[in-house]
Protein backbone atom coordinates (compact mmCIF):
# COMPACT_ATOMS: atom_id res chain seq x y z
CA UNK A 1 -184.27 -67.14 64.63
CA UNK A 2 -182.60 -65.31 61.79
CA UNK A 3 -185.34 -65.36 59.19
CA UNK A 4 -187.55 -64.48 61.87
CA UNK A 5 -186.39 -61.61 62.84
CA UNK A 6 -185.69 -60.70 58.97
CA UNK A 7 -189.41 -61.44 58.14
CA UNK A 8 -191.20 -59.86 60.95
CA UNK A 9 -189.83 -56.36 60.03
CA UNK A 10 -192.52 -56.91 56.81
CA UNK A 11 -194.75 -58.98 57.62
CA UNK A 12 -196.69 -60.84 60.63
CA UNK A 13 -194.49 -63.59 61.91
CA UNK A 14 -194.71 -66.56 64.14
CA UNK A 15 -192.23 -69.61 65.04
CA UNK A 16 -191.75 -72.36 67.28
CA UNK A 17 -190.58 -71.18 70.62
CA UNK A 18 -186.30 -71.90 71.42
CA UNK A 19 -185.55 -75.50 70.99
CA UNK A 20 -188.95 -76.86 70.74
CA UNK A 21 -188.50 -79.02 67.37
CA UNK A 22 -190.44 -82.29 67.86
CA UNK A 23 -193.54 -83.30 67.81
CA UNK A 24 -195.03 -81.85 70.46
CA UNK A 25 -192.94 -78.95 70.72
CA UNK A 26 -194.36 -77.74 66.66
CA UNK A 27 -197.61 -78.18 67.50
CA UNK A 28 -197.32 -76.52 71.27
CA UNK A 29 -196.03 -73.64 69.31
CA UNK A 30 -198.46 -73.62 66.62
CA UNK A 31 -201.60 -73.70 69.80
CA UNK A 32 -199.63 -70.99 71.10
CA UNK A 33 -198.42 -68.58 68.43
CA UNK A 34 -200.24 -69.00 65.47
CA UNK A 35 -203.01 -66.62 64.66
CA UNK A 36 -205.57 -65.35 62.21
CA UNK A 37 -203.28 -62.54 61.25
CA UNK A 38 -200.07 -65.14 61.09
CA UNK A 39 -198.75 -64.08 57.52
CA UNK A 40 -195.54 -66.97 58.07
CA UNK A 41 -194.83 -69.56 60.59
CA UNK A 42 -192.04 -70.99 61.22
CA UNK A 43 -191.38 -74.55 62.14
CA UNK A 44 -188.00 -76.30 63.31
CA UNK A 45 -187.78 -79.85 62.67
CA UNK A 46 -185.16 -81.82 64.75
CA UNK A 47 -185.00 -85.47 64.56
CA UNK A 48 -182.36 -88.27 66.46
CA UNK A 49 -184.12 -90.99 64.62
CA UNK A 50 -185.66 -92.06 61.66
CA UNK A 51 -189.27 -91.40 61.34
CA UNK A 52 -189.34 -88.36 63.68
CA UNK A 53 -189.66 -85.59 61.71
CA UNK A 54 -192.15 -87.25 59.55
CA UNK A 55 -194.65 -87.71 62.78
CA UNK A 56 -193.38 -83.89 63.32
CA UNK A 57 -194.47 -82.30 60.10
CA UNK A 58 -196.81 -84.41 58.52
CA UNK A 59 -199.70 -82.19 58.88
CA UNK A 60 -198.13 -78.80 58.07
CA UNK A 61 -198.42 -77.07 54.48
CA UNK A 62 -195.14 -76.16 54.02
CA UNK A 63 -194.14 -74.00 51.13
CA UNK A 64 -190.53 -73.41 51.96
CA UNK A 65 -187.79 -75.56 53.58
CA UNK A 66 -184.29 -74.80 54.72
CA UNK A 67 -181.93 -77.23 54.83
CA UNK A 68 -178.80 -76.50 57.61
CA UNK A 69 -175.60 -78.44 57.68
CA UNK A 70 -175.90 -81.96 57.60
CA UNK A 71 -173.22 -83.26 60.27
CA UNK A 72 -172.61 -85.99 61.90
CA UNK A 73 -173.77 -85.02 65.63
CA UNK A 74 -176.35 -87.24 66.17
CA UNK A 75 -174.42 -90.41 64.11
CA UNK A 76 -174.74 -92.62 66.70
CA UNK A 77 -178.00 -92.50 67.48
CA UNK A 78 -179.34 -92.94 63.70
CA UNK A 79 -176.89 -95.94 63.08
CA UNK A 80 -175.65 -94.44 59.77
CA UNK A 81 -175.24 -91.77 57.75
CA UNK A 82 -177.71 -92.93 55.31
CA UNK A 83 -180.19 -92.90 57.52
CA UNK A 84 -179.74 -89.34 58.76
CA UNK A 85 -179.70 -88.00 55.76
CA UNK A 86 -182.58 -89.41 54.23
CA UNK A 87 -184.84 -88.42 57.86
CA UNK A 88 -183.02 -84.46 57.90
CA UNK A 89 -183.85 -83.78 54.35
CA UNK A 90 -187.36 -84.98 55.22
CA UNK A 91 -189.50 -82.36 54.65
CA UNK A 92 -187.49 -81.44 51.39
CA UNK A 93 -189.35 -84.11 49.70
CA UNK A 94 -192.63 -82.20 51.10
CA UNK A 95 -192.47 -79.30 49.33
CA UNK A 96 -194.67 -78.86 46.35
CA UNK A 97 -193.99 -77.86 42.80
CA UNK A 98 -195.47 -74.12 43.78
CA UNK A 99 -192.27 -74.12 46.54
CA UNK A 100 -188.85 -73.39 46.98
CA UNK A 101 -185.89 -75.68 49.20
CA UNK A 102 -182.76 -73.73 50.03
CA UNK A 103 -179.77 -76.47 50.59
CA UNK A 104 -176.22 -75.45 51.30
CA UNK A 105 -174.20 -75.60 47.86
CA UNK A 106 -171.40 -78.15 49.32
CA UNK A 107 -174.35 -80.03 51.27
CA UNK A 108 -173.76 -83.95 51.47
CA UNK A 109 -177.12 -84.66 50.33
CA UNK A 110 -177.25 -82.96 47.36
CA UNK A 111 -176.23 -86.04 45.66
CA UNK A 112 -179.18 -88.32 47.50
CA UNK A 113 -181.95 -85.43 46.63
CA UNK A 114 -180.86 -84.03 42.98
CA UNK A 115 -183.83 -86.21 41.52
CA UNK A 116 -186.47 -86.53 44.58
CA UNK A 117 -187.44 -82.99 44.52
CA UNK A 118 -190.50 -81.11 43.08
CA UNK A 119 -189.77 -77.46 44.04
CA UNK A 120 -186.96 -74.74 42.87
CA UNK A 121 -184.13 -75.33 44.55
CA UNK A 122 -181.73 -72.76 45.67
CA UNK A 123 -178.22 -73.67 46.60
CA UNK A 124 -176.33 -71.01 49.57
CA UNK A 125 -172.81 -71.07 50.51
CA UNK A 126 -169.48 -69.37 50.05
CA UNK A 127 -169.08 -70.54 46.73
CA UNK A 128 -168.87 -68.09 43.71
CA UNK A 129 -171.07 -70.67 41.53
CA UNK A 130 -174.16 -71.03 44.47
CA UNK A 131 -177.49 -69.09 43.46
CA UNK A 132 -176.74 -66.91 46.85
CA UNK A 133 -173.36 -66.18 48.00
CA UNK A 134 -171.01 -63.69 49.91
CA UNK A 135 -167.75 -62.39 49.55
CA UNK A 136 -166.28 -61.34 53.40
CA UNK A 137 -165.03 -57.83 53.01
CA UNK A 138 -163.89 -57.54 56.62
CA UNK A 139 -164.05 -59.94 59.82
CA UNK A 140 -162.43 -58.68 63.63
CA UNK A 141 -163.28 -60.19 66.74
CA UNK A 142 -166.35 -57.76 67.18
CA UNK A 143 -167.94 -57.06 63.47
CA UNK A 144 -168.34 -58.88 60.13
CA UNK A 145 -168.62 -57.14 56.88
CA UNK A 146 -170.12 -58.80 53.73
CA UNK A 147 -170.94 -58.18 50.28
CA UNK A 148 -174.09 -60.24 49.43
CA UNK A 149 -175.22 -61.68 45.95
CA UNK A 150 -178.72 -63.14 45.31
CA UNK A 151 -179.94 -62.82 41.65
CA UNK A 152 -180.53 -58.91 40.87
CA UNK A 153 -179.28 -57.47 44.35
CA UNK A 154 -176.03 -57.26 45.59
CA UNK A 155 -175.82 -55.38 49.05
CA UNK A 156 -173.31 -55.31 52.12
CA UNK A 157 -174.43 -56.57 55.48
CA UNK A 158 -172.78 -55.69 58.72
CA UNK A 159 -173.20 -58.18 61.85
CA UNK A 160 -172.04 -58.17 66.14
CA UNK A 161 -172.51 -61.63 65.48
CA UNK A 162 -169.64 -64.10 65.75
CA UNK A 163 -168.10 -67.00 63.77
CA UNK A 164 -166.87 -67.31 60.14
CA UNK A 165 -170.08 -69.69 59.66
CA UNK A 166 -172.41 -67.16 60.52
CA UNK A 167 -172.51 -65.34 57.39
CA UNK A 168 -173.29 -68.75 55.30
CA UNK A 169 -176.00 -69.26 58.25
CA UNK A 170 -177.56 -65.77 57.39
CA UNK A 171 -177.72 -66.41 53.26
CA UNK A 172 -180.78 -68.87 53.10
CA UNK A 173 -182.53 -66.95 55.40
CA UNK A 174 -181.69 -63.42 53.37
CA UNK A 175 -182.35 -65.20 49.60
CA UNK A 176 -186.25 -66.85 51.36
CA UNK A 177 -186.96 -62.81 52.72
CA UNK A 178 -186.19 -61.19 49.20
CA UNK A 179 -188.04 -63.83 47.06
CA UNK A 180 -191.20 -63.28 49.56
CA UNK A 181 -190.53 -59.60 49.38
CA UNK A 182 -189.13 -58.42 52.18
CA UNK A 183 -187.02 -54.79 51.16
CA UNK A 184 -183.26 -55.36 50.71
CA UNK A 185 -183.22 -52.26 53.44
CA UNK A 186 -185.33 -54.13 56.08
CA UNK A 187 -182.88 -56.94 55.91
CA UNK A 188 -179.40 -54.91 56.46
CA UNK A 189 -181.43 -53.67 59.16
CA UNK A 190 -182.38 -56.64 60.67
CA UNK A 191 -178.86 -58.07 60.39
CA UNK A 192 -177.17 -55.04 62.15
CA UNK A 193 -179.50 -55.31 65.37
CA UNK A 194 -179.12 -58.33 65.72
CA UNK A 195 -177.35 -60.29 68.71
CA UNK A 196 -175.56 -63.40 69.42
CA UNK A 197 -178.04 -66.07 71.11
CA UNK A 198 -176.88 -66.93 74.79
CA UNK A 199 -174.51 -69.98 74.07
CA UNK A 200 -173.93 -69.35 70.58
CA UNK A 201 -170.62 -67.43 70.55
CA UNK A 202 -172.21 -65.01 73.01
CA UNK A 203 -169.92 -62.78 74.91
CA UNK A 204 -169.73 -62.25 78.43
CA UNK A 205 -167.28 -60.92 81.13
CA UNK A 206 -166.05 -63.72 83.12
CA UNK A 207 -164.21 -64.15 86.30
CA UNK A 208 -161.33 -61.97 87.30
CA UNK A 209 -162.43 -59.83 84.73
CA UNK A 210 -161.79 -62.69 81.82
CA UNK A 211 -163.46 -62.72 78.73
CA UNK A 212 -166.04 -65.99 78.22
CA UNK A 213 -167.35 -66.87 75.04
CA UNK A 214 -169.96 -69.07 75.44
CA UNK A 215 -170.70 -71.76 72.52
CA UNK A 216 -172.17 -74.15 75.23
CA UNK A 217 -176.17 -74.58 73.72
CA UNK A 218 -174.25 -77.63 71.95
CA UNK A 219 -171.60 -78.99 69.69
CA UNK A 220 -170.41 -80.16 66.63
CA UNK A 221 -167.57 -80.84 64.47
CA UNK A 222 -168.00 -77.87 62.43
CA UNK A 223 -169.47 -75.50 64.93
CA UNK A 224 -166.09 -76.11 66.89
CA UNK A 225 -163.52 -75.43 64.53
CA UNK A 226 -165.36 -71.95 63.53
CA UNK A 227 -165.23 -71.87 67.80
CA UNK A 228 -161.47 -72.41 67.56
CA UNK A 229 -161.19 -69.73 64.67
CA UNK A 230 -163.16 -67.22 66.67
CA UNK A 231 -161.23 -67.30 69.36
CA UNK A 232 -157.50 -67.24 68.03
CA UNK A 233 -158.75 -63.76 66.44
CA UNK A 234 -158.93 -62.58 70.52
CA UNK A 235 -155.98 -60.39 71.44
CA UNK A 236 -155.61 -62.07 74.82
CA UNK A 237 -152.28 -63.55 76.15
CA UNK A 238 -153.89 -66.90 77.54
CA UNK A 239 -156.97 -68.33 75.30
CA UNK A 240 -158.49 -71.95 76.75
CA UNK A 241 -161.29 -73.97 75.52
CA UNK A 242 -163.22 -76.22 77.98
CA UNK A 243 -165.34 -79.00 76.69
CA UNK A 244 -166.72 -82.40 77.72
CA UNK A 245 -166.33 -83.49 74.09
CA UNK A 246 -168.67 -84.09 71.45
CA UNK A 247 -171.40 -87.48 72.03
CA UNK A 248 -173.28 -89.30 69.51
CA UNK A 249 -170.39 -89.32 67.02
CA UNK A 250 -170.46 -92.66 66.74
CA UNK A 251 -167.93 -94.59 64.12
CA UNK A 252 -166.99 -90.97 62.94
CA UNK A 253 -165.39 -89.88 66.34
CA UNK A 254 -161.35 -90.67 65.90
CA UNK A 255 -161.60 -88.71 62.85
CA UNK A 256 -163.85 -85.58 63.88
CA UNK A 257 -161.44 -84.99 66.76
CA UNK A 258 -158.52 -85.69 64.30
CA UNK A 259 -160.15 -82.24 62.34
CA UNK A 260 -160.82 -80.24 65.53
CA UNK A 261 -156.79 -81.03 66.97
CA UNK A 262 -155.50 -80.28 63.27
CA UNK A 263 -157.31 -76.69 64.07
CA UNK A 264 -155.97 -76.57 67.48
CA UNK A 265 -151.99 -76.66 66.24
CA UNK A 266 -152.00 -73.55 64.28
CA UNK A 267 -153.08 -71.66 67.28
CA UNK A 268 -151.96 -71.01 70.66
CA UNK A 269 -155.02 -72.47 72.30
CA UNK A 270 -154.80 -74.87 75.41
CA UNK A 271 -157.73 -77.11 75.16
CA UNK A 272 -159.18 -78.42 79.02
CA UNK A 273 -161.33 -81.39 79.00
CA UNK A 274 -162.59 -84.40 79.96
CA UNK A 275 -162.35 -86.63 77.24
CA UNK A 276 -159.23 -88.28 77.07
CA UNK A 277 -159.45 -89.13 73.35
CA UNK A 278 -158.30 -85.99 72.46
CA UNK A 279 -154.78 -86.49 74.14
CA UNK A 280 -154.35 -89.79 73.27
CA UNK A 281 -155.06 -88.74 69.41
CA UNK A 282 -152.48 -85.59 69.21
CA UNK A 283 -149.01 -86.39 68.59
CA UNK A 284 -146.28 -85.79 71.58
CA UNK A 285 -144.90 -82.53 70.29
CA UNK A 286 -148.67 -80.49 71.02
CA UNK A 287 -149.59 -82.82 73.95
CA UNK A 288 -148.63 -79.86 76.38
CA UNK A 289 -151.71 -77.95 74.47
CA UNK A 290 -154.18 -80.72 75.83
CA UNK A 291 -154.87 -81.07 79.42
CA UNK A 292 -157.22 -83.63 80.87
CA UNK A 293 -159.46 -83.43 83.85
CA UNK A 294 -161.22 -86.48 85.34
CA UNK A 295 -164.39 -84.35 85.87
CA UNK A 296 -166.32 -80.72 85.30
CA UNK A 297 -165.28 -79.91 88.90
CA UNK A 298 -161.34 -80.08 88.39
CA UNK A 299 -161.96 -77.92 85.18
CA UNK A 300 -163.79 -74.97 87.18
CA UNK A 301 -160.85 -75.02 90.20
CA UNK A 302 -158.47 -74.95 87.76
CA UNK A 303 -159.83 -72.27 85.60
CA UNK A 304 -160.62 -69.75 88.51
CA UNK A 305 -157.21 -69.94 90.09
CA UNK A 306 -155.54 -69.15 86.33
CA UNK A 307 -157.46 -66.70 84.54
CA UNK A 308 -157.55 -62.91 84.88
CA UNK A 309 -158.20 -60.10 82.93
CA UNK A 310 -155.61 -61.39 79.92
CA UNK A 311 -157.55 -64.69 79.05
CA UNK A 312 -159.97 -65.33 76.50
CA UNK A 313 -162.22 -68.76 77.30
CA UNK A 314 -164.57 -70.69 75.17
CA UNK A 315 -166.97 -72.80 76.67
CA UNK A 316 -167.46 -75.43 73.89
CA UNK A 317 -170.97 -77.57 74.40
CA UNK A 318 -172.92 -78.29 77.39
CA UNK A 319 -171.98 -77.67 80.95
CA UNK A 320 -173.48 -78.08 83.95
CA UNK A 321 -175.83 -74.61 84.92
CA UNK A 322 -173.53 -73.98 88.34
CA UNK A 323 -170.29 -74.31 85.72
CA UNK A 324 -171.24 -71.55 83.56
CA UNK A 325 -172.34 -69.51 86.85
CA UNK A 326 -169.25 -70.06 88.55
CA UNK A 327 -167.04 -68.93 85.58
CA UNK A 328 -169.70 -65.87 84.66
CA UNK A 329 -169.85 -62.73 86.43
């Protein structure tokens, strides 16, 4: 979504339609969007097993790839993390001589792919020694300011969107525009107009006049800790996180809840959900920060009979559609 929007303010731009990244949901898209004119499509591979987004890409010329984070969300269902890192760094492999792959600096594949590619590689992150990298200049609840640093250029950015993440999010899609072309004035832009996807950190006034920050298109390990960090920078007097927990974690579980609670004690947070694994792992003196619900239901009485206008929530990962309507104004 964010090098689309960066790219279509130069040239004609097509992509694969919300979260339509199998098989048939590429080549739907490609029926549908791509056209004579169609100067760069985009294609989102998603995969749960091995061998999927090989059947989804196999036909497509691609010249670039991005690489996201790597994490361990969909564990279970590939049976290691071998295996999901050789099928996610896929179409890395694809990419010609003639191309260029953009993989995040601290990436745990960079190991597995540092002699299996053909094309330029260019490493993003935070990092002072990555080819593309940012320096945060200012960060409030509302607005993030950073300085940007790809090669010759070195620009600010300003962004309404949330989460410390986002700005590593933006860079491979900022260093792919300016080596296609795309004026370093199009892209500050771009960035500034742009707003949070519904259920990814979106904002939204909730019941009793509440604030609801809604993270719930999905979850992971990392995605919730920058959650956690979003929402201690909130002014509000009460600030709760609902979640159901994150699936498919597989062996990795114990310890990726370990990392989000670690998060949770340097806040004031109270965390409602309905996985007890998160009580049973955090130690007596923060239990009273954890409460446990046997179902959604319990979560939503409980919520609408204690927050006002002073609380901040954060819907972490998927609830049911009557959930988020209930809490929502």
């Amino acid at each position: 979504e964010y090098l689309y929007s960066i790219l279509e303010t130069t040239y004609p731009t097509a992509k694969t339609e919300k979260n339509h990244n199998t098989d048939v949901g590429v080549a739907l898209s490609i029926l549908k969007n791509l056209t004579s004119t169609t100067k760069f499509f985009i294609a989102e591979f998603g995969a749960y097993k091995k061998g999927e987004i090989r059947k989804a890409s196999y036909y497509i010329p691609l010249q670039y790839a991005i690489l996201t984070g790597l994490g361990n969300q969909h564990l279970d269902l590939y049976g290691s993390r071998e295996n999901l890192i050789t099928e996610e760094t896929y179409i890395l492999k694809k990419i010609t001589a003639e191309g260029t792959v953009y993989i995040p600096y601290n990436s745990p594949a960079n190991s597995h792919l540092s002699t299996r590619l053909k094309a330029q590689t260019i490493l993003y992150g935070m990092n002072k020694n990555a080819d593309i990298t940012a320096e945060i200049l200012s960060a409030d609840p509302y607005m993030q300011k950073a300085k940007i640093i790809y090669k010759k250029d070195a620009f600010i950015i300003e962004t309404k969107l949330l989460g410390e993440h986002i700005i590593e999010n933006l860079l491979p899609a900022i260093a792919l525009a300016l080596d296609v072309g795309v004026p370093v004035q199009n892209i500050i832009t771009a960035i500034e107009q742009f707003s949070p996807i519904t259920g990814k950190l979106s904002l939204h006034t909730g019941h009793k006049k509440s604030l609801v920050i809604n993270d719930g298109v999905n979850s992971n390990v990392e995605g919730f800790i920058s959650a956690i960090h979003t929402l201690h920078k909130f002014s509000h007097k009460q600030k709760i996180i609902v979640s159901q927990g994150i699936i498919e974690l597989g062996v990795e579980k114990r310890a990726s809840y370990k990392r989000i609670l670690e998060e949770m004690y340097k806040t004031d947070i109270l965390l409602y959900t309905t996985d007890a694994l998160f009580l049973e792992l955090t130690p007596k003196k923060y239990q009273k920060s954890i409460v446990t619900f046997n179902d959604v239901n319990l979560i939503q009485k409980k919520l609408l009979t204690t927050i006002d206008k002073h609380s901040a929530i954060l819907i972490e990962g998927k609830f049911p559609k009557s959930f988020i309507e209930c809490i929502l104004i």
